[in-house]
Protein backbone atom coordinates (compact mmCIF):
# COMPACT_ATOMS: atom_id res chain seq x y z
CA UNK A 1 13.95 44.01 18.56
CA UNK A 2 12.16 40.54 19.51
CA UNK A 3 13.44 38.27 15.94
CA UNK A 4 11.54 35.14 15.62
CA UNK A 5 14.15 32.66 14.51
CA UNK A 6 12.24 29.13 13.56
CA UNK A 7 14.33 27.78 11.07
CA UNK A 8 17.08 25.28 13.20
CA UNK A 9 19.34 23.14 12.04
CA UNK A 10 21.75 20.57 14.51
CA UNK A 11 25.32 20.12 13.56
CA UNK A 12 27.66 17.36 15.31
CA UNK A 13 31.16 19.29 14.82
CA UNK A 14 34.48 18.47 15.60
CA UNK A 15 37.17 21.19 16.25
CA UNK A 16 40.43 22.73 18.17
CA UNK A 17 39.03 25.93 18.35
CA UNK A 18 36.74 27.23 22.23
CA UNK A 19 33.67 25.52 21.06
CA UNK A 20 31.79 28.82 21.32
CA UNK A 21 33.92 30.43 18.87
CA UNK A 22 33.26 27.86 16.66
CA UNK A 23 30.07 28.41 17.00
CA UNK A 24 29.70 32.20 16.45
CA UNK A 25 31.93 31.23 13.02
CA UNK A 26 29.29 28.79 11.65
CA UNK A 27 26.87 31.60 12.57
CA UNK A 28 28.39 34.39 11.00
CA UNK A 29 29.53 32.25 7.63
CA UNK A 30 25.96 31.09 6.93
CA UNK A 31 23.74 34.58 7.62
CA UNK A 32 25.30 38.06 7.87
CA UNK A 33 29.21 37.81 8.81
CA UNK A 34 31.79 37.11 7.17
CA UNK A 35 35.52 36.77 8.82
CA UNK A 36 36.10 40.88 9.05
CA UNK A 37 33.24 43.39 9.87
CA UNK A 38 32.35 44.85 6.11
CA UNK A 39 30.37 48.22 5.28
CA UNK A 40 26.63 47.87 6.45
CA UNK A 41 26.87 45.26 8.83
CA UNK A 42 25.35 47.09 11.46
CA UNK A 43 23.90 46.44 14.79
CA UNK A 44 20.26 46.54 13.34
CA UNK A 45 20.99 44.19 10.39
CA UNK A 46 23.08 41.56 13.10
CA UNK A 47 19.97 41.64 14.98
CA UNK A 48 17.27 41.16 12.41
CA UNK A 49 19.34 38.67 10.27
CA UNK A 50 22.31 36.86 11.98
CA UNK A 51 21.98 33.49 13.07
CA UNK A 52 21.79 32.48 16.56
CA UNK A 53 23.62 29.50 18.63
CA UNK A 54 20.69 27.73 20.39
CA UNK A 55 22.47 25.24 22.26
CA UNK A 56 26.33 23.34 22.39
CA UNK A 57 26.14 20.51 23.73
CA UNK A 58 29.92 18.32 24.40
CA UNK A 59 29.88 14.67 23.18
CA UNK A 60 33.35 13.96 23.05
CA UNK A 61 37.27 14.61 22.02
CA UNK A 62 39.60 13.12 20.09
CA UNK A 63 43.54 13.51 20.21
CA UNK A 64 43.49 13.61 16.01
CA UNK A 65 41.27 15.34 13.79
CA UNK A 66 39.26 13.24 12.12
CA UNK A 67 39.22 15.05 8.57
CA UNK A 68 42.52 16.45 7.05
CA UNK A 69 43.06 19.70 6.27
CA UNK A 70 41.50 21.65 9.47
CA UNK A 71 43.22 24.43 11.16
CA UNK A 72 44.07 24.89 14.74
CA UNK A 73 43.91 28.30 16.94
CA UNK A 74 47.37 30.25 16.64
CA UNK A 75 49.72 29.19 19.37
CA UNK A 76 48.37 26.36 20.27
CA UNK A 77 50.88 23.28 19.24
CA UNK A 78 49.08 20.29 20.88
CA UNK A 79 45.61 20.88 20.14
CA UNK A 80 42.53 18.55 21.54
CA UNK A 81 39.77 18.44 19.21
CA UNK A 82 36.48 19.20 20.96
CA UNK A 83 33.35 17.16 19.45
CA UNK A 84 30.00 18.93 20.24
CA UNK A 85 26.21 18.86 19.02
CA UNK A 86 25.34 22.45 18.27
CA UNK A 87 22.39 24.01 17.39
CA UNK A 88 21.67 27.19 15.13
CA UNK A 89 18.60 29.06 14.15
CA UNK A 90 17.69 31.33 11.53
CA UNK A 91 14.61 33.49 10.54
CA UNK A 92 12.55 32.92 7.68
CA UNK A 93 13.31 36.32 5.86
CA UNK A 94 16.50 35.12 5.09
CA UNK A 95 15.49 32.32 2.68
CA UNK A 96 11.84 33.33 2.30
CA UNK A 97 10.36 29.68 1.77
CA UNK A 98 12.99 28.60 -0.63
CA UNK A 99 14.42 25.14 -0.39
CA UNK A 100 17.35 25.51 -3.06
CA UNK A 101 18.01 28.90 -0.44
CA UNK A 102 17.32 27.51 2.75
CA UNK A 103 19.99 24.55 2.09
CA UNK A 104 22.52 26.90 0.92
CA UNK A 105 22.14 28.59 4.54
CA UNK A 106 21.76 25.49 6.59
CA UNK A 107 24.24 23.18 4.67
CA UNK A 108 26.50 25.52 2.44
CA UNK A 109 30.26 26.55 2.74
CA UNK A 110 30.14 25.25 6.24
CA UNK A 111 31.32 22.38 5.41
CA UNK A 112 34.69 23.59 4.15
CA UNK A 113 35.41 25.85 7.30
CA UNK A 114 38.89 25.78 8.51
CA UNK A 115 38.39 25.33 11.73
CA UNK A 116 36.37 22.11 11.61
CA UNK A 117 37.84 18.55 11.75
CA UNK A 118 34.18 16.86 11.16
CA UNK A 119 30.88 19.50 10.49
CA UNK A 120 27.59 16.88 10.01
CA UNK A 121 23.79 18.17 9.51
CA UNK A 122 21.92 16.26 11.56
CA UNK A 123 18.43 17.01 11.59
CA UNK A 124 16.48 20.77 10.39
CA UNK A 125 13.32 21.99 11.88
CA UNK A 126 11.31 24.02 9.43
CA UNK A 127 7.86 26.35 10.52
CA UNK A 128 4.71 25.58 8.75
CA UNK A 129 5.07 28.17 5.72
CA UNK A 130 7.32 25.51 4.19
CA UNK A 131 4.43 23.40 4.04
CA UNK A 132 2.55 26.01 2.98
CA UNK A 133 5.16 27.25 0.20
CA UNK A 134 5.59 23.04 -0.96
CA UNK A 135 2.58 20.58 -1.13
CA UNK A 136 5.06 18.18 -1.25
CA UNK A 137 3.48 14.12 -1.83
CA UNK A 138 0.80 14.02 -4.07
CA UNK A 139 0.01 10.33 -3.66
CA UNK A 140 2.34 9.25 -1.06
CA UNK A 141 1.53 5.69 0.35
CA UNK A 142 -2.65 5.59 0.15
CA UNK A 143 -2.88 6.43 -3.09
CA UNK A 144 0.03 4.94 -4.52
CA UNK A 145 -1.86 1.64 -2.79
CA UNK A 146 -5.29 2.55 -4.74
CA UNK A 147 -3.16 2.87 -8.00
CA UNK A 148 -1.98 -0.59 -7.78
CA UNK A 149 -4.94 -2.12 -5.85
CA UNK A 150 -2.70 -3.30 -2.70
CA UNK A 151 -3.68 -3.22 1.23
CA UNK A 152 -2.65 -4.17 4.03
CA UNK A 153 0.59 -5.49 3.32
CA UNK A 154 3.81 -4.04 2.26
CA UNK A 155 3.97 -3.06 -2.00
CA UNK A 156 5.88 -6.10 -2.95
CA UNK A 157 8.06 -5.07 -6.11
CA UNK A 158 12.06 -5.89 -7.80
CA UNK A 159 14.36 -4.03 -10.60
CA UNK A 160 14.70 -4.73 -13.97
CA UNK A 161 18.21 -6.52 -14.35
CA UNK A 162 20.62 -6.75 -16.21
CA UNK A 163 20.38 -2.53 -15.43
CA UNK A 164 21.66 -1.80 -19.33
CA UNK A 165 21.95 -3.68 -22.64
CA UNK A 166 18.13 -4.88 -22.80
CA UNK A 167 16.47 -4.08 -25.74
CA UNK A 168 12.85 -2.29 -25.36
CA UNK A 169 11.27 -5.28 -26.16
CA UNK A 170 13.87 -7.82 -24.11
CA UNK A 171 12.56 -5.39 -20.93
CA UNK A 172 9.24 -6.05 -21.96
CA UNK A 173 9.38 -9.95 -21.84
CA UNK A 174 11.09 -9.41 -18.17
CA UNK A 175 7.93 -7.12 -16.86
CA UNK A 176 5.48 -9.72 -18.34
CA UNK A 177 7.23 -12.52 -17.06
CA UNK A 178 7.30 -10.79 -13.24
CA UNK A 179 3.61 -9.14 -13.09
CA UNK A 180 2.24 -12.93 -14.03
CA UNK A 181 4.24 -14.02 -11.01
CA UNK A 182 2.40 -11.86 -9.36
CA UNK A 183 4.51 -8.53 -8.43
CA UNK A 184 2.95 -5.32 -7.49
CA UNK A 185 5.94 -3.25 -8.56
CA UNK A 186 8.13 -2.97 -10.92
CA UNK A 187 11.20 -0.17 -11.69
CA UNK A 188 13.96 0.75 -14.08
CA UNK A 189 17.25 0.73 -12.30
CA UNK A 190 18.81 3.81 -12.04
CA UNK A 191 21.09 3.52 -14.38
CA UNK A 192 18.67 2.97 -17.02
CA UNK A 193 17.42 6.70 -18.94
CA UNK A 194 16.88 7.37 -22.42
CA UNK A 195 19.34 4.91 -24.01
CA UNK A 196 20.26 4.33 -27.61
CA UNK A 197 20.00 0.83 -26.81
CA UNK A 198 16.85 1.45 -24.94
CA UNK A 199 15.32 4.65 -25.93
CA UNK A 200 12.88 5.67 -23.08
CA UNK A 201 9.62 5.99 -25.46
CA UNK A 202 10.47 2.45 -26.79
CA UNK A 203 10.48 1.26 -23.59
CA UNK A 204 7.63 2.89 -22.41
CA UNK A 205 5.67 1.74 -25.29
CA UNK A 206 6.41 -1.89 -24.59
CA UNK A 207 6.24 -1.91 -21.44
CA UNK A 208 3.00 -0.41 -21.18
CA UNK A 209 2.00 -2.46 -23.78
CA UNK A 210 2.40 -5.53 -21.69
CA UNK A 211 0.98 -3.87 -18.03
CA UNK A 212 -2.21 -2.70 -19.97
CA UNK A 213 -3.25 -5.84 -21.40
CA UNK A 214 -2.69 -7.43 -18.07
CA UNK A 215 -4.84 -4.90 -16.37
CA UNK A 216 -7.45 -5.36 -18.70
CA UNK A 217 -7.44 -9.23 -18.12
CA UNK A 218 -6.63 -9.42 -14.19
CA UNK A 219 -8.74 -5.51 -13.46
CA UNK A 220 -5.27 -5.00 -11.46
CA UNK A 221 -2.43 -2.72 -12.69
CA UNK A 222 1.13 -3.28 -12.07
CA UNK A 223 3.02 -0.34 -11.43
CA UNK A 224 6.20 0.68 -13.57
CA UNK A 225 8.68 3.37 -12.37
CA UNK A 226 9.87 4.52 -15.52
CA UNK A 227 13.62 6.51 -14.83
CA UNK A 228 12.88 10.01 -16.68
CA UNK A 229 15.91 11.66 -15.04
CA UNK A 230 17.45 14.51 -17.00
CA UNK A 231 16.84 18.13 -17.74
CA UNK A 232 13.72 19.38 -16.50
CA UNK A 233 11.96 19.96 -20.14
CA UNK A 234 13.08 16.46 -21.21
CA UNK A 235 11.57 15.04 -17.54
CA UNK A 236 8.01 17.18 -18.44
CA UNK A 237 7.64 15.88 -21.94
CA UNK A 238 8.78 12.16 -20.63
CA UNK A 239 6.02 12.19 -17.44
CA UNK A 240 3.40 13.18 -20.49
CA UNK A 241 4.51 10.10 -22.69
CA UNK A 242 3.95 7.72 -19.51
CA UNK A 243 0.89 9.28 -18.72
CA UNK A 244 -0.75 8.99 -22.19
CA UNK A 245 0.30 5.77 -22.97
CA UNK A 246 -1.25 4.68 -19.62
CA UNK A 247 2.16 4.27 -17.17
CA UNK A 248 1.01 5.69 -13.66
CA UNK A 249 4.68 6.39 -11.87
CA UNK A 250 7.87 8.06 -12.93
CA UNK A 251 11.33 7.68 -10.94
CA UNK A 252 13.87 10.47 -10.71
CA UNK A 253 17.26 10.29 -9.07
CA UNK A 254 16.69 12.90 -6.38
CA UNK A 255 20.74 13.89 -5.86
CA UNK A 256 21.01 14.25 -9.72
CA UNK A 257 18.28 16.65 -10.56
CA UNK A 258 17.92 18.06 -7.52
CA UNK A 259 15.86 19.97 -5.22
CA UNK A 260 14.24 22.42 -7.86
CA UNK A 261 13.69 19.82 -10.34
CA UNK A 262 11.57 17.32 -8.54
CA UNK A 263 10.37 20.53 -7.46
CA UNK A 264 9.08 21.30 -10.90
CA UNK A 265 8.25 17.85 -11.97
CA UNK A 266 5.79 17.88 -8.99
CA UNK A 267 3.94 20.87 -10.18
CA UNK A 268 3.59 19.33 -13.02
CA UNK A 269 3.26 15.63 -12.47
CA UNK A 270 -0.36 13.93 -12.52
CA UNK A 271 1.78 10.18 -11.28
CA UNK A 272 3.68 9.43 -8.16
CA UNK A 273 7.25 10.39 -8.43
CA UNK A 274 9.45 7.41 -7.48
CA UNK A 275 12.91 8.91 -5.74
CA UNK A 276 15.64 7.09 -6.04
CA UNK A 277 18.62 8.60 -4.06
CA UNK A 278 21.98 6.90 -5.83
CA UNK A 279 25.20 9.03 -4.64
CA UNK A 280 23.45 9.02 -0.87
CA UNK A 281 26.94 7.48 0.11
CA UNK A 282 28.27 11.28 -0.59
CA UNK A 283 25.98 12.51 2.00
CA UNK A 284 25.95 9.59 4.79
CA UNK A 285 29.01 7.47 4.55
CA UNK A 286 31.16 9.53 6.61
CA UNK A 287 30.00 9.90 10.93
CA UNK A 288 32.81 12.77 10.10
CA UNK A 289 31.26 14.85 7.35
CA UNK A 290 27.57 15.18 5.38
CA UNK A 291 23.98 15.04 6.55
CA UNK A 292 21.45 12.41 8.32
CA UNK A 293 18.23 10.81 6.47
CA UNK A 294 15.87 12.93 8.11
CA UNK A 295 17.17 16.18 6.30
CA UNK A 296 17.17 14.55 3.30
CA UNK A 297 13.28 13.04 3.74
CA UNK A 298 12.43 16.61 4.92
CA UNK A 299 13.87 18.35 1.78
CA UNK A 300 12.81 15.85 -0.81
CA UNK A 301 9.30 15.43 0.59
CA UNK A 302 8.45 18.97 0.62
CA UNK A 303 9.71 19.21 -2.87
CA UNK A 304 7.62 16.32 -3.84
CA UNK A 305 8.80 12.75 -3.41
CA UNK A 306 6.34 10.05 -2.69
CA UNK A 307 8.45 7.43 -2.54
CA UNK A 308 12.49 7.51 -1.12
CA UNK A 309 14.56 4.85 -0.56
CA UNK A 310 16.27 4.10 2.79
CA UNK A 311 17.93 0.84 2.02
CA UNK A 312 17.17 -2.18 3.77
CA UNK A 313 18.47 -4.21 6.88
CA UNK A 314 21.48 -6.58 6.62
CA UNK A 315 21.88 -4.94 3.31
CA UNK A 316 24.67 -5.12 0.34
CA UNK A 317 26.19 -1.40 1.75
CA UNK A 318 28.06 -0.21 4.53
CA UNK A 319 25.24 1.46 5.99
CA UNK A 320 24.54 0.29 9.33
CA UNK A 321 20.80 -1.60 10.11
CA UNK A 322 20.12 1.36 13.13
CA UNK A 323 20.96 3.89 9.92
CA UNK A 324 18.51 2.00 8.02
CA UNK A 325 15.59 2.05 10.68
CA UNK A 326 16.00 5.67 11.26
CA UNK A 327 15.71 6.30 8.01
CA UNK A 328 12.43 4.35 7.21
CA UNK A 329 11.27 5.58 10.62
CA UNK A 330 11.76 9.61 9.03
CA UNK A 331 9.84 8.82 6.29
CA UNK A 332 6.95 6.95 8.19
CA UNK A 333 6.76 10.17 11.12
CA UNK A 334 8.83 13.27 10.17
CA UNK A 335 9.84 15.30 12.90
CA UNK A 336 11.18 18.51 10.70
CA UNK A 337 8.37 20.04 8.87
CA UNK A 338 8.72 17.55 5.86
CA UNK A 339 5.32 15.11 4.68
CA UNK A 340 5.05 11.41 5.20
CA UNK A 341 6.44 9.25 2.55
CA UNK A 342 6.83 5.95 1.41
CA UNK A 343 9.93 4.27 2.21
CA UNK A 344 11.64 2.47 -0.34
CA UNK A 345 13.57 -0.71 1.68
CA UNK A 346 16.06 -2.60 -1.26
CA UNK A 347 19.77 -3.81 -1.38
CA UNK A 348 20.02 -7.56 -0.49
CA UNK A 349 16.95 -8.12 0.76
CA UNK A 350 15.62 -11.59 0.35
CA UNK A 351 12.47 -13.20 2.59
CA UNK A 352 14.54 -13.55 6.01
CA UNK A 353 14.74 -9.71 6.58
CA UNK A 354 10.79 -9.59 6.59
CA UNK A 355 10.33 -10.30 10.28
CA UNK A 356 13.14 -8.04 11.43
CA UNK A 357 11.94 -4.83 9.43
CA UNK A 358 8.40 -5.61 10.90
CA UNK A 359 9.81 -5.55 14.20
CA UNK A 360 11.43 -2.82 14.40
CA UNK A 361 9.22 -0.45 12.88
CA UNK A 362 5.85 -2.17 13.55
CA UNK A 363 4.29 -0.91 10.10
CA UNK A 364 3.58 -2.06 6.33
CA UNK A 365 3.89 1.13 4.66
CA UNK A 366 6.21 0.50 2.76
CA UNK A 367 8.23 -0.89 -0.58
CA UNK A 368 9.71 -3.89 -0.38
CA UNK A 369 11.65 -4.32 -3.67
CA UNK A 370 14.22 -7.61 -3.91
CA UNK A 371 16.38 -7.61 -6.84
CA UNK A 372 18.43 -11.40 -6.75
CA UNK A 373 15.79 -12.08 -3.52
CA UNK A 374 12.90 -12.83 -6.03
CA UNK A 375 14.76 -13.37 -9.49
CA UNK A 376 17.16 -15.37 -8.19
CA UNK A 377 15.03 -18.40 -6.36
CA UNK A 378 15.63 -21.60 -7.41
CA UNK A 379 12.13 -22.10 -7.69
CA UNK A 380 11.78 -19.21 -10.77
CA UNK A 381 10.00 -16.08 -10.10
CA UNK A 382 6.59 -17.02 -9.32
CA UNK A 383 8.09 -19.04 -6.24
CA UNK A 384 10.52 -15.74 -5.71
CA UNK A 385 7.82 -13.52 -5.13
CA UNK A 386 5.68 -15.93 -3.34
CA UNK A 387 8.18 -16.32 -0.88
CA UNK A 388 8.06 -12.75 -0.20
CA UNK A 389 4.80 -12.39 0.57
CA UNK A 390 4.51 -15.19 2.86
CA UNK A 391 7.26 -13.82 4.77
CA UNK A 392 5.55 -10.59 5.18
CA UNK A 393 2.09 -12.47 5.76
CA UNK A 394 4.56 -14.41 8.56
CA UNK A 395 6.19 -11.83 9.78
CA UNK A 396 2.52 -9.37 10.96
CA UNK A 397 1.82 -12.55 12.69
CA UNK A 398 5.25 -12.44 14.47
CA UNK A 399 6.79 -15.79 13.02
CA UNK A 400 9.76 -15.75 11.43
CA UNK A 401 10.61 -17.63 8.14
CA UNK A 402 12.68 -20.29 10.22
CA UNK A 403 8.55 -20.49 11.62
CA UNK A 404 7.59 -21.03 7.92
CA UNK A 405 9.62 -22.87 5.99
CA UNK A 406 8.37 -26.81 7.03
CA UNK A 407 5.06 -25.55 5.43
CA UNK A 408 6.42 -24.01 2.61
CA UNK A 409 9.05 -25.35 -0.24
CA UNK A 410 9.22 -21.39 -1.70
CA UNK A 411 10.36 -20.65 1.93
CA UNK A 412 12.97 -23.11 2.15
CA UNK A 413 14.40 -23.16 -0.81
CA UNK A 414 14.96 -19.63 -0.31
CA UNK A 415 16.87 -20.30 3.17
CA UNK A 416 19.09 -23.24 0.96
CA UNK A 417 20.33 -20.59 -1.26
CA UNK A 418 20.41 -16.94 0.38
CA UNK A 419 20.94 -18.47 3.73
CA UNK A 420 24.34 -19.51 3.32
CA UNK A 421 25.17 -16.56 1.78
């Protein structure tokens, strides 16, 4: 029986056990074994349905496991832990072209396998009927460009702070106060939903209140993420109120309501859905445990995401710069099955990081959102964003803002303060 398998998943593990044993357990656990032979696991069914090891490739060894609580083989008293990239494959008919499915086979109870010191999804390769099953962006980067009326430059765009304890109308004033300074984009934090002190159609209607008169001054249209997290009726009737009262994106934070409900909002949704992935530190913090960006960008685009963030370079996290760049890199040219989106580059990004990013990914695709970067300039907002957008106008011309800032005040007083930070 010839089984097309073309569902693969790669898996840097960590583990006392022969690393081909290892192997046939993370096989067995996530398709048709289990750790005793049970009634009806034939031969047939093994070789129609189980999963098979593609490849185990050694990295590495350590003298200590890296995670507590892992087991070692019996009789052995001074273990070495074996560290190995191994690949596993699956056919489609054992997740049909389900994503809620196909992550509970690729990244379910393996990570809470005895025998494993570290376990980390790496990267999933998925066949076309995904694509076919998901139409995943609706507007990704183009069109979220012709809602706006942007090109050829990154989407240039900040967060409405403090995140909680403005009023509706105290929101309001911020959003007109930043879109006459000239920002593209504006979102709710993520901590901002459906408030008592800031209940979500309040804030819509002000809001929108503000963008649409500028848009019918200026013929340009801000765009406003508006946060409509929560359960998936509340997120449909909240997308409707943005849409009628003129709004044209919604954000949703992807870890909270998860792969079938941006699922669902998609089908639904007539605006780009902003993804904001808070809690991505569960996933990626750990080189020991969790799953790599490109997973992630290959899940949530299929479901429907047409923006995701990926962090930004020299950021306020832990997460490396390299971590960063693969990540904006995945959404710009995914390699798994998933759809182009638009990377969403925040956390302590100011005008200096401009020429770096450009570098190193050689694209303006992109979001570009500074929080403190363009609200906190000493020369007020209108010389916070402007400094922004010179740096990115620098930076395509290869100059950096150390280049700039003799020509420009809005670039050097932005070096005096976030420079010596």
């Amino acid at each position: 029986m010839n089984v097309s398998r073309p569902i693969h998943a790669t898996y840097l593990i960590e583990t006392a056990f022969p690393l081909e044993r290892a192997a046939e357990i993370m096989a067995g656990e996530q398709s048709s074994g289990t750790f005793v032979k049970t009634p009806g696991e034939t031969d047939e069914l093994k070789e129609k349905h189980a999963a098979h090891i593609e490849s185990i490739e050694v990295v590495g060894e350590a003298a200590q496991p890296s995670l507590l609580g892992a087991r070692v083989p019996k009789g052995v008293s001074n273990p070495t832990y074996q560290q190995a990239k191994i690949t596993l494959s699956w056919p489609i008919e054992n997740v049909g072209t389900n994503l809620s499915n196909l992550m509970a086979t690729v990244a379910g109870n393996l990570f809470e396998l005895a025998p494993f010191s570290a376990l980390k999804l790496l990267d999933i390769t998925l066949p076309e009927a995904f694509q076919q099953a998901y139409p995943g962006t609706q507007f990704g980067t183009l069109g979220t460009r012709k809602l706006i009326g942007v090109d050829n430059r990154p989407i240039i765009g900040t967060i409405i702070k403090p995140s909680v304890g403005l009023s509706p109308e105290q929101t309001a004033q911020q959003v007109k106060t930043l879109i006459e300074a000239g920002l593209d984009f504006i979102k709710d934090d993520e901590l901002m939903g459906d408030s008592p002190h800031s209940p979500f159609e309040q804030r819509v209607d002000a809001v929108m209140d503000v963008i649409n008169r500028y848009a019918d001054q200026h013929g340009k249209k801000p765009m406003f993420a508006f946060n409509l997290s929560g359960d998936i009726d509340d997120m449909l009737r909240r997308h409707d109120y943005v849409l009628q009262k003129g709004g044209t994106c919604v954000m949703a934070s992807l870890n909270w309501v998860g792969v079938s409900g941006i699922a669902k909002l998609r089908q639904h949704s007539q605006l780009p859905i902003h993804g904001h992935r808070n809690g991505w530190g569960l996933y990626a913090r750990s080189e020991a445990i969790g799953l790599e960006f490109p997973v992630y960008q290959t899940i949530f685009s299929l479901a429907g995401a047409d923006h995701i963030h990926t962090n930004g370079i020299r950021n306020k996290f832990c997460e490396t710069d390299e971590s960063v760049l693969r990540s904006i890199k995945a959404c710009l040219n995914p390699q798994g099955g998933g759809y182009p989106v638009t990377p969403v580059i925040s956390s302590g990004q100011w005008a200096e990081q401009a020429h770096d990013t450009y570098q190193a990914i050689q694209s303006v695709d992109l979001m570009y959102l500074c929080g403190g970067g363009i609200t906190g300039h000493p020369g007020g907002l209108a010389a916070g964003v402007r400094s922004i957008q010179l740096a990115w106008e620098g930076a395509m011309q290869g100059k950096t803002i150390y280049d700039l800032q003799n020509d420009h005040e809005e670039i050097q007083q932005a070096i005096e303060l976030y420079g010596s930070r």
